[in-house]
PDB file of N, CA and C in Angstrom:
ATOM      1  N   UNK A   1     -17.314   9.181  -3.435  1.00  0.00           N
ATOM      2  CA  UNK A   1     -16.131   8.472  -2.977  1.00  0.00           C
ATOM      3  C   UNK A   1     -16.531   7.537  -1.838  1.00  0.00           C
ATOM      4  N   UNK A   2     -16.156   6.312  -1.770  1.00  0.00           N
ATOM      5  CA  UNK A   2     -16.289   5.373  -0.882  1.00  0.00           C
ATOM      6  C   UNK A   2     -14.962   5.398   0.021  1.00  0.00           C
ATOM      7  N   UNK A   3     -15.997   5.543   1.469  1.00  0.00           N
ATOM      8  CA  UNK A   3     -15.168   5.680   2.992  1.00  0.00           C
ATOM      9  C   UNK A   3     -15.012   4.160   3.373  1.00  0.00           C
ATOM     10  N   UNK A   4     -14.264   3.490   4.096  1.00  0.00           N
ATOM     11  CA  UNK A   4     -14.251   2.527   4.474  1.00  0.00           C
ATOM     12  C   UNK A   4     -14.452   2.589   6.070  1.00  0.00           C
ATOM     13  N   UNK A   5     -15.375   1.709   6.298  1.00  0.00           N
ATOM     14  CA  UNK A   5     -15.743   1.477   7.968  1.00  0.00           C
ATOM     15  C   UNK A   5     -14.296   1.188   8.937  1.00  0.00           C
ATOM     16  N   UNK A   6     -14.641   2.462   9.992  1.00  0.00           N
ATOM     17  CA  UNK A   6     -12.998   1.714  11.031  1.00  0.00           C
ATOM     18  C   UNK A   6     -12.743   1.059  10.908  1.00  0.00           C
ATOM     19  N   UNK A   7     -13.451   0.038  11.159  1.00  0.00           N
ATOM     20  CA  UNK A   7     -12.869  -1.627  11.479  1.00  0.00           C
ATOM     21  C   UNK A   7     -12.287  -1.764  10.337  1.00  0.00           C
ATOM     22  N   UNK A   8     -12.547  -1.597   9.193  1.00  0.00           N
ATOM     23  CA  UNK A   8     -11.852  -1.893   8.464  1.00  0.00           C
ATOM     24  C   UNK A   8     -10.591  -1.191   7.812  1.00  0.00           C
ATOM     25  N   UNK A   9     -10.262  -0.231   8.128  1.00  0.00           N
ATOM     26  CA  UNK A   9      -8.817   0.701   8.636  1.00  0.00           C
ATOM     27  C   UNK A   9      -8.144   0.221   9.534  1.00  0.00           C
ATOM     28  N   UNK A  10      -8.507  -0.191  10.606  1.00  0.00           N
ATOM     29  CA  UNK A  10      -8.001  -0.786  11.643  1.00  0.00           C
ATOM     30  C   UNK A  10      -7.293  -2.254  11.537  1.00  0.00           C
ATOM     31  N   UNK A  11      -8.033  -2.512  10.566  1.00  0.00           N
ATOM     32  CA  UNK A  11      -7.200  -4.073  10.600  1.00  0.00           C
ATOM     33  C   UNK A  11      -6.383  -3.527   8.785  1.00  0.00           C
ATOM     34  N   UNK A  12      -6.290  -2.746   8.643  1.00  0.00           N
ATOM     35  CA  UNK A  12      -5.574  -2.296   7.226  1.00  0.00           C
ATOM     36  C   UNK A  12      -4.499  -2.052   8.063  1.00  0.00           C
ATOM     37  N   UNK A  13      -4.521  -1.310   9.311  1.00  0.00           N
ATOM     38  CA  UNK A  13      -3.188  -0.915   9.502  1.00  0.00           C
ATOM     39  C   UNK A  13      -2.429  -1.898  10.635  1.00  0.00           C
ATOM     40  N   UNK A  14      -3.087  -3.105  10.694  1.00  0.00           N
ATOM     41  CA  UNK A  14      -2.450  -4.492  11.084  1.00  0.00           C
ATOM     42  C   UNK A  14      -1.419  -4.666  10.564  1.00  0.00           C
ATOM     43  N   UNK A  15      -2.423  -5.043   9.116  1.00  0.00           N
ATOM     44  CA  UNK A  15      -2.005  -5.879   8.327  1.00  0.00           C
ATOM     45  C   UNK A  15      -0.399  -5.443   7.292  1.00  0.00           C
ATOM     46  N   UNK A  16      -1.140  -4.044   7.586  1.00  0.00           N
ATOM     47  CA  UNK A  16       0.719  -3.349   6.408  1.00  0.00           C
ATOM     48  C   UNK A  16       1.288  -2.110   7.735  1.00  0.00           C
ATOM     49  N   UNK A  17       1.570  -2.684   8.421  1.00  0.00           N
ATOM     50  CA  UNK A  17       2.178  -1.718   9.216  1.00  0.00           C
ATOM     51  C   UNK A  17       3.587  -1.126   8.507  1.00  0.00           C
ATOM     52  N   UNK A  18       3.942   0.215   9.450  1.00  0.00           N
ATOM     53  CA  UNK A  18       5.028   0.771   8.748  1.00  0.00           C
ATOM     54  C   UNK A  18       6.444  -0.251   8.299  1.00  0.00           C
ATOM     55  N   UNK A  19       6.928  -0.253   7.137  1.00  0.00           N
ATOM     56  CA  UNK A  19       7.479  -0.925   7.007  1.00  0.00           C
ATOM     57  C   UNK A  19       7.704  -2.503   6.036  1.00  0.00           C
ATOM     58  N   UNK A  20       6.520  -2.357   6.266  1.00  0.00           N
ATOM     59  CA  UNK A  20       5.638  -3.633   5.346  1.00  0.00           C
ATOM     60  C   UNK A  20       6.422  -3.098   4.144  1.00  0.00           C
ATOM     61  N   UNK A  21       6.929  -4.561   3.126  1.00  0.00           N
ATOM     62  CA  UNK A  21       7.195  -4.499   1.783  1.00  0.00           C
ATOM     63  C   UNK A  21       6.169  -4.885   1.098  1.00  0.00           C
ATOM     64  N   UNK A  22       5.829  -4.281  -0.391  1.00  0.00           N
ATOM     65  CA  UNK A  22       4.879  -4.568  -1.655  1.00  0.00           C
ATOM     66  C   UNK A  22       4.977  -4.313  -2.494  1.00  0.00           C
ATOM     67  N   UNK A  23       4.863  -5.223  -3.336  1.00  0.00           N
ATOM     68  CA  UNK A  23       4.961  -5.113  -5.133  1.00  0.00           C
ATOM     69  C   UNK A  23       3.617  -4.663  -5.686  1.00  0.00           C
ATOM     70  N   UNK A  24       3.360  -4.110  -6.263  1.00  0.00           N
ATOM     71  CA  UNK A  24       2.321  -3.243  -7.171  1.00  0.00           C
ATOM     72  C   UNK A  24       1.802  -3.992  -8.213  1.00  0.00           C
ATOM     73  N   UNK A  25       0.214  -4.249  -8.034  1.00  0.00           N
ATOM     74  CA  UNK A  25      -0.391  -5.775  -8.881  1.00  0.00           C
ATOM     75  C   UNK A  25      -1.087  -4.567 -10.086  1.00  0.00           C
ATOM     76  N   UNK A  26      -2.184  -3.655  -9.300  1.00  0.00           N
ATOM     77  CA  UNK A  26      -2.704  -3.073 -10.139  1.00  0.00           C
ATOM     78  C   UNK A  26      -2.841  -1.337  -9.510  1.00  0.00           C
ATOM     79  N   UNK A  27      -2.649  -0.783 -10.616  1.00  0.00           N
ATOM     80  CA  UNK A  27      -2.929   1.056  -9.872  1.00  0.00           C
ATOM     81  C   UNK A  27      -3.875   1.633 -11.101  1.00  0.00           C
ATOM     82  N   UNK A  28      -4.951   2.526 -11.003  1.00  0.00           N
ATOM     83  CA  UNK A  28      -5.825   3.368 -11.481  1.00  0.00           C
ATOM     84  C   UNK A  28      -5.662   4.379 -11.720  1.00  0.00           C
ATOM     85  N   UNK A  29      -4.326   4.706 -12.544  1.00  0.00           N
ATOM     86  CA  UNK A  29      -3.882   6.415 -12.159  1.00  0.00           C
ATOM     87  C   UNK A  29      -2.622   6.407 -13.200  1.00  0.00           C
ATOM     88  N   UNK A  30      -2.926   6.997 -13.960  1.00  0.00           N
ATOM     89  CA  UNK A  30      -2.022   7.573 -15.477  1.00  0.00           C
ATOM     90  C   UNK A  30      -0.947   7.708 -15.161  1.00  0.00           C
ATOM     91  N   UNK A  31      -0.715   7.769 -14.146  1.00  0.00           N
ATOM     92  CA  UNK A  31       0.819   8.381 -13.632  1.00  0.00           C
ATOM     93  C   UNK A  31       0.965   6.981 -12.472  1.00  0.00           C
ATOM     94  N   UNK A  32       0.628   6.020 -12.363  1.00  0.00           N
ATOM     95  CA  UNK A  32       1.596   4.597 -11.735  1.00  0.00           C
ATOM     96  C   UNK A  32       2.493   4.567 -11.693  1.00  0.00           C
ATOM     97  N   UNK A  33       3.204   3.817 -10.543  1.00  0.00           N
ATOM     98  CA  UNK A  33       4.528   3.319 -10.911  1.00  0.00           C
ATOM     99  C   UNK A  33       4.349   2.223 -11.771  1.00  0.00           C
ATOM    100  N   UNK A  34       5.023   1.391 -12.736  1.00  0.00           N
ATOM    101  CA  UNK A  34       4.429   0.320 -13.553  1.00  0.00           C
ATOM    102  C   UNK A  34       4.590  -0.847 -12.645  1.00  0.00           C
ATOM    103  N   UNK A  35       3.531  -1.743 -12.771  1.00  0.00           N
ATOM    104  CA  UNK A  35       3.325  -3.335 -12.348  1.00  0.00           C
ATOM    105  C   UNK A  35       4.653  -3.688 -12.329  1.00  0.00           C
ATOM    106  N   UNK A  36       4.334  -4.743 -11.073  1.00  0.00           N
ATOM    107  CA  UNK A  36       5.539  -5.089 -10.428  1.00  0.00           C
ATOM    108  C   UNK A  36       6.584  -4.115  -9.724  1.00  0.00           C
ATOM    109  N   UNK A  37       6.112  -2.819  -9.489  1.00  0.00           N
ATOM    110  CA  UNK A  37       7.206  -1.926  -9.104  1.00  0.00           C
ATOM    111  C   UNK A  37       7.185  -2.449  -7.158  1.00  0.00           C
ATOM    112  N   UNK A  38       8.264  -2.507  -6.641  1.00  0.00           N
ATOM    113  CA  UNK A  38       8.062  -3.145  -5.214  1.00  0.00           C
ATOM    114  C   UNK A  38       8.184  -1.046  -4.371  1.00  0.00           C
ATOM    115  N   UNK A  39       8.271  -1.401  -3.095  1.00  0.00           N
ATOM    116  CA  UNK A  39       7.373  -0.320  -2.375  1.00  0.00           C
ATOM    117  C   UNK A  39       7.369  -0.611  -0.722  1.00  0.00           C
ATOM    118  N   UNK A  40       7.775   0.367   0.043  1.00  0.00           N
ATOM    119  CA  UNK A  40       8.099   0.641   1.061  1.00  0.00           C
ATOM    120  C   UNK A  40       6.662   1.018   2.092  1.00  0.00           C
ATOM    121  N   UNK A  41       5.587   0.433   2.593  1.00  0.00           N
ATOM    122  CA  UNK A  41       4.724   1.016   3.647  1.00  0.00           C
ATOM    123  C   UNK A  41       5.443   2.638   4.594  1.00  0.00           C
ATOM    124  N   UNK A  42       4.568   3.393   4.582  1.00  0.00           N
ATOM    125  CA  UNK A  42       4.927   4.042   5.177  1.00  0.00           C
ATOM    126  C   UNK A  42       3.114   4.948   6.440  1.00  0.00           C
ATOM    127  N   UNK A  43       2.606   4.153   6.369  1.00  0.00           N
ATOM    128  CA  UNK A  43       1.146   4.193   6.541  1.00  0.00           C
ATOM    129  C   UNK A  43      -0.073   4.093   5.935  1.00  0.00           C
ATOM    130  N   UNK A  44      -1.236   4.080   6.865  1.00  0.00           N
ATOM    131  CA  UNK A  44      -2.497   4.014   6.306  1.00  0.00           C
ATOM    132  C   UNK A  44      -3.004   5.240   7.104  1.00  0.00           C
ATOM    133  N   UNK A  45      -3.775   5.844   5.658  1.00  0.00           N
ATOM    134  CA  UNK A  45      -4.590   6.934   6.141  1.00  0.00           C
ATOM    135  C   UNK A  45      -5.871   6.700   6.659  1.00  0.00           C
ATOM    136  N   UNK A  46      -6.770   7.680   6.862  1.00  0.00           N
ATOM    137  CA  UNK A  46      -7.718   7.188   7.592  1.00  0.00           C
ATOM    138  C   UNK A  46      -9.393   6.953   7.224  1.00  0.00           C
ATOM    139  N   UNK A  47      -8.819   7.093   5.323  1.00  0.00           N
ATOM    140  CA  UNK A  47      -9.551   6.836   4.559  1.00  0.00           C
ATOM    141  C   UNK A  47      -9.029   5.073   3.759  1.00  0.00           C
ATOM    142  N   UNK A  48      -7.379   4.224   4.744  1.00  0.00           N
ATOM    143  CA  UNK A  48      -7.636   3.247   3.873  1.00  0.00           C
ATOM    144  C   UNK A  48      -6.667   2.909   2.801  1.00  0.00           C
ATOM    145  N   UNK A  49      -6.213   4.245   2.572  1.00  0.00           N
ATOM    146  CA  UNK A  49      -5.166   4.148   1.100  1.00  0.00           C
ATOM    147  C   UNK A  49      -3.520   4.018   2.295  1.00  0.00           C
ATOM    148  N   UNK A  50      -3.320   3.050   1.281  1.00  0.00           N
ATOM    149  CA  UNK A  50      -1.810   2.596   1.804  1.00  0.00           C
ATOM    150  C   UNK A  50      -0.703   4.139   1.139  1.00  0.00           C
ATOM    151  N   UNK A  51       0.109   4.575   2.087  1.00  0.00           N
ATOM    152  CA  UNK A  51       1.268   5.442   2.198  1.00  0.00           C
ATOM    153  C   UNK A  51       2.162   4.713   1.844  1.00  0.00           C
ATOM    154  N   UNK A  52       2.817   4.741   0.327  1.00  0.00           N
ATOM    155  CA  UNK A  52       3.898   4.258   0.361  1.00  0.00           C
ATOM    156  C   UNK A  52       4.986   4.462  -0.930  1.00  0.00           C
ATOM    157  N   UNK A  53       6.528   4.377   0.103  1.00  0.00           N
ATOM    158  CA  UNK A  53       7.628   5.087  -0.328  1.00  0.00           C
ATOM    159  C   UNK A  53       7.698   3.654  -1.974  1.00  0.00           C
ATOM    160  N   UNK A  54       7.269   4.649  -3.129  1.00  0.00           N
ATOM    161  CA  UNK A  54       7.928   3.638  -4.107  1.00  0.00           C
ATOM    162  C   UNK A  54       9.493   3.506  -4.305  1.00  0.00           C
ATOM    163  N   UNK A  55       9.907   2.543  -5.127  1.00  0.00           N
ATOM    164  CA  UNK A  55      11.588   2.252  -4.987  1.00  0.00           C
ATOM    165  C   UNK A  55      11.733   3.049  -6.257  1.00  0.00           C
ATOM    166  N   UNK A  56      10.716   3.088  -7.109  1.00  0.00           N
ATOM    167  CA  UNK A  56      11.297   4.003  -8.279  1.00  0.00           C
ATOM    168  C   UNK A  56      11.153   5.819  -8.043  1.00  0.00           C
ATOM    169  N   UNK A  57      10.901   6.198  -6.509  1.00  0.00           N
ATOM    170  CA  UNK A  57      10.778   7.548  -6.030  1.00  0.00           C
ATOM    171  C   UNK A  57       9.245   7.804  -6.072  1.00  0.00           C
ATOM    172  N   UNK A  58       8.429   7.398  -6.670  1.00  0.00           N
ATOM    173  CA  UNK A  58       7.222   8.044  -6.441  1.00  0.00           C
ATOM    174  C   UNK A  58       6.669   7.669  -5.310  1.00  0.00           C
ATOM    175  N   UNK A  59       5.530   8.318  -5.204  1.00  0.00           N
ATOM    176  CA  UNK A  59       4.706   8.350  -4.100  1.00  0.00           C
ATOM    177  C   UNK A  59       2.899   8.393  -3.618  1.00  0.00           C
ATOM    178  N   UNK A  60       2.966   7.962  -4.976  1.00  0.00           N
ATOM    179  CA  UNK A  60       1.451   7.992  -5.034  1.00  0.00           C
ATOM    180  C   UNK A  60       0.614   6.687  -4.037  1.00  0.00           C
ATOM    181  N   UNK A  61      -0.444   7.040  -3.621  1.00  0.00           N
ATOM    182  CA  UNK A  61      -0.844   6.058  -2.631  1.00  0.00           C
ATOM    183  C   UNK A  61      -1.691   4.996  -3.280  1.00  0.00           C
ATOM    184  N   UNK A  62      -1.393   4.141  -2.631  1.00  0.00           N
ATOM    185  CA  UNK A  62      -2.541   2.943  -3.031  1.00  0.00           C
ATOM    186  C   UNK A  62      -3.831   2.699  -2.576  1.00  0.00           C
ATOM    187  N   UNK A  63      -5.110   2.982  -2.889  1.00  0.00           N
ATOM    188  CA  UNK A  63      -6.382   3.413  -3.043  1.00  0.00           C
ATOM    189  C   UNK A  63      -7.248   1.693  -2.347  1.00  0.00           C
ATOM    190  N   UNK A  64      -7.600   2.158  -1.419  1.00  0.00           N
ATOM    191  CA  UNK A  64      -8.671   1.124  -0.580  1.00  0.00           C
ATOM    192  C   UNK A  64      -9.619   0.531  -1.890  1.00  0.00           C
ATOM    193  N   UNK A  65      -9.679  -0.558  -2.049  1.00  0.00           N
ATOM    194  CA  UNK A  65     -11.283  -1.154  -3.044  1.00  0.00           C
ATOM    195  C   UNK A  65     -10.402  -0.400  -4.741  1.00  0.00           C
ATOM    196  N   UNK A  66      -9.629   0.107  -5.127  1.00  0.00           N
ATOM    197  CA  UNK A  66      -9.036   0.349  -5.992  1.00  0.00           C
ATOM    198  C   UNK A  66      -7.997  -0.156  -6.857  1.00  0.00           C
ATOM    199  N   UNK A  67      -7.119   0.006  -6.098  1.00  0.00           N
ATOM    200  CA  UNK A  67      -6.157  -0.650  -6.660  1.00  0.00           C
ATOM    201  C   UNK A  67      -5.621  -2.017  -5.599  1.00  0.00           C
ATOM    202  N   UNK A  68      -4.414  -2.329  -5.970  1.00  0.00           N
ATOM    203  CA  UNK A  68      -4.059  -3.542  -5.883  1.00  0.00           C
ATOM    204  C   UNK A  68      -2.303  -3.744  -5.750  1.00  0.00           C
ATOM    205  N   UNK A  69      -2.052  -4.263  -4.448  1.00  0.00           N
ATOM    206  CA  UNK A  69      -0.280  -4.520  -4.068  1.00  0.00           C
ATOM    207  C   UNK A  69      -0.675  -6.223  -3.471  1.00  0.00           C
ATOM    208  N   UNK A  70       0.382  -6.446  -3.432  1.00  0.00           N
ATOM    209  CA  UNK A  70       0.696  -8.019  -2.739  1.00  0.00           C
ATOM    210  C   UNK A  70       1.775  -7.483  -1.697  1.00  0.00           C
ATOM    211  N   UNK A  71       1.370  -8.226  -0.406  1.00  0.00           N
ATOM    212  CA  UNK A  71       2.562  -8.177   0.227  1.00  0.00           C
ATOM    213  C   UNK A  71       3.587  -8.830   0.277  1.00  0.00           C
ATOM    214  N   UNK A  72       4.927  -8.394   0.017  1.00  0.00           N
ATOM    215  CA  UNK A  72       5.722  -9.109  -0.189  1.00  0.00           C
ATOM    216  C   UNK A  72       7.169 -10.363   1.297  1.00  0.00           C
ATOM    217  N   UNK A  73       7.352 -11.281   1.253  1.00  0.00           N
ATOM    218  CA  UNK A  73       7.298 -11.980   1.979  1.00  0.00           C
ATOM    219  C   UNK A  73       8.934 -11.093   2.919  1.00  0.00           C
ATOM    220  N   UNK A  74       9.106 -11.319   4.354  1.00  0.00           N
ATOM    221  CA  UNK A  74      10.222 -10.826   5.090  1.00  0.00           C
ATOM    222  C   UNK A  74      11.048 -11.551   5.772  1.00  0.00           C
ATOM    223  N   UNK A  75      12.291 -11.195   5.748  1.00  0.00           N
ATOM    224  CA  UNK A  75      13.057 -12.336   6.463  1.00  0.00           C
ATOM    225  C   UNK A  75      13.492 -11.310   7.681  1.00  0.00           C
ATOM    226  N   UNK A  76      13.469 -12.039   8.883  1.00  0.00           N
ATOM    227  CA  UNK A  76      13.898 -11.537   9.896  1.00  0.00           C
ATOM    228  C   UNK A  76      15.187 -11.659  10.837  1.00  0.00           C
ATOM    229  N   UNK A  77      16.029 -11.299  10.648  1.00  0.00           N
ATOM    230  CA  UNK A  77      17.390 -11.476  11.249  1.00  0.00           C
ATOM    231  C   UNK A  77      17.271 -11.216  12.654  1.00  0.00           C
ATOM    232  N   UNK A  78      17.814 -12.001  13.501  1.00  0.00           N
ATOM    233  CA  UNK A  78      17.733 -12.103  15.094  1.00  0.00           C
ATOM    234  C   UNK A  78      19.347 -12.030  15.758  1.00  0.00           C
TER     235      UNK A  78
END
């Protein structure tokens, strides 16, 4: 199994902090939510794989160098 270097956890959990929205490009795992399913951040572990609440209830994580989400764009109300 491939670990990913801090630094590069560290700027993973920049980049999708809690909260972060994403749609699901590609997943490695028989049991996916299917492509295009969108998805709630809820962390990065400390191996890398994104934590996150799917909208269709699952919960399977998204895998560092594996699979594949887009982040999806946010509007911010002030």
């Amino acid at each position: 199994m491939y670990f990913p270097k801090k630094e590069i956890v560290e700027r993973l959990r920049k980049e999708y902090p809690v909260g972060t929205r994403v749609v699901l490009l590609r997943m490695d795992d028989v049991q996916a939510p299917q492509k295009g399913t969108k998805g709630t951040v809820r962390g990065v572990d400390d191996i890398g794989s994104l934590l996150v609440d799917w909208d269709n209830g699952s919960g399977l994580n998204v895998i560092y160098g594996i699979d594949k989400v887009k982040k999806l764009d946010t509007v911010k109300t002030i």
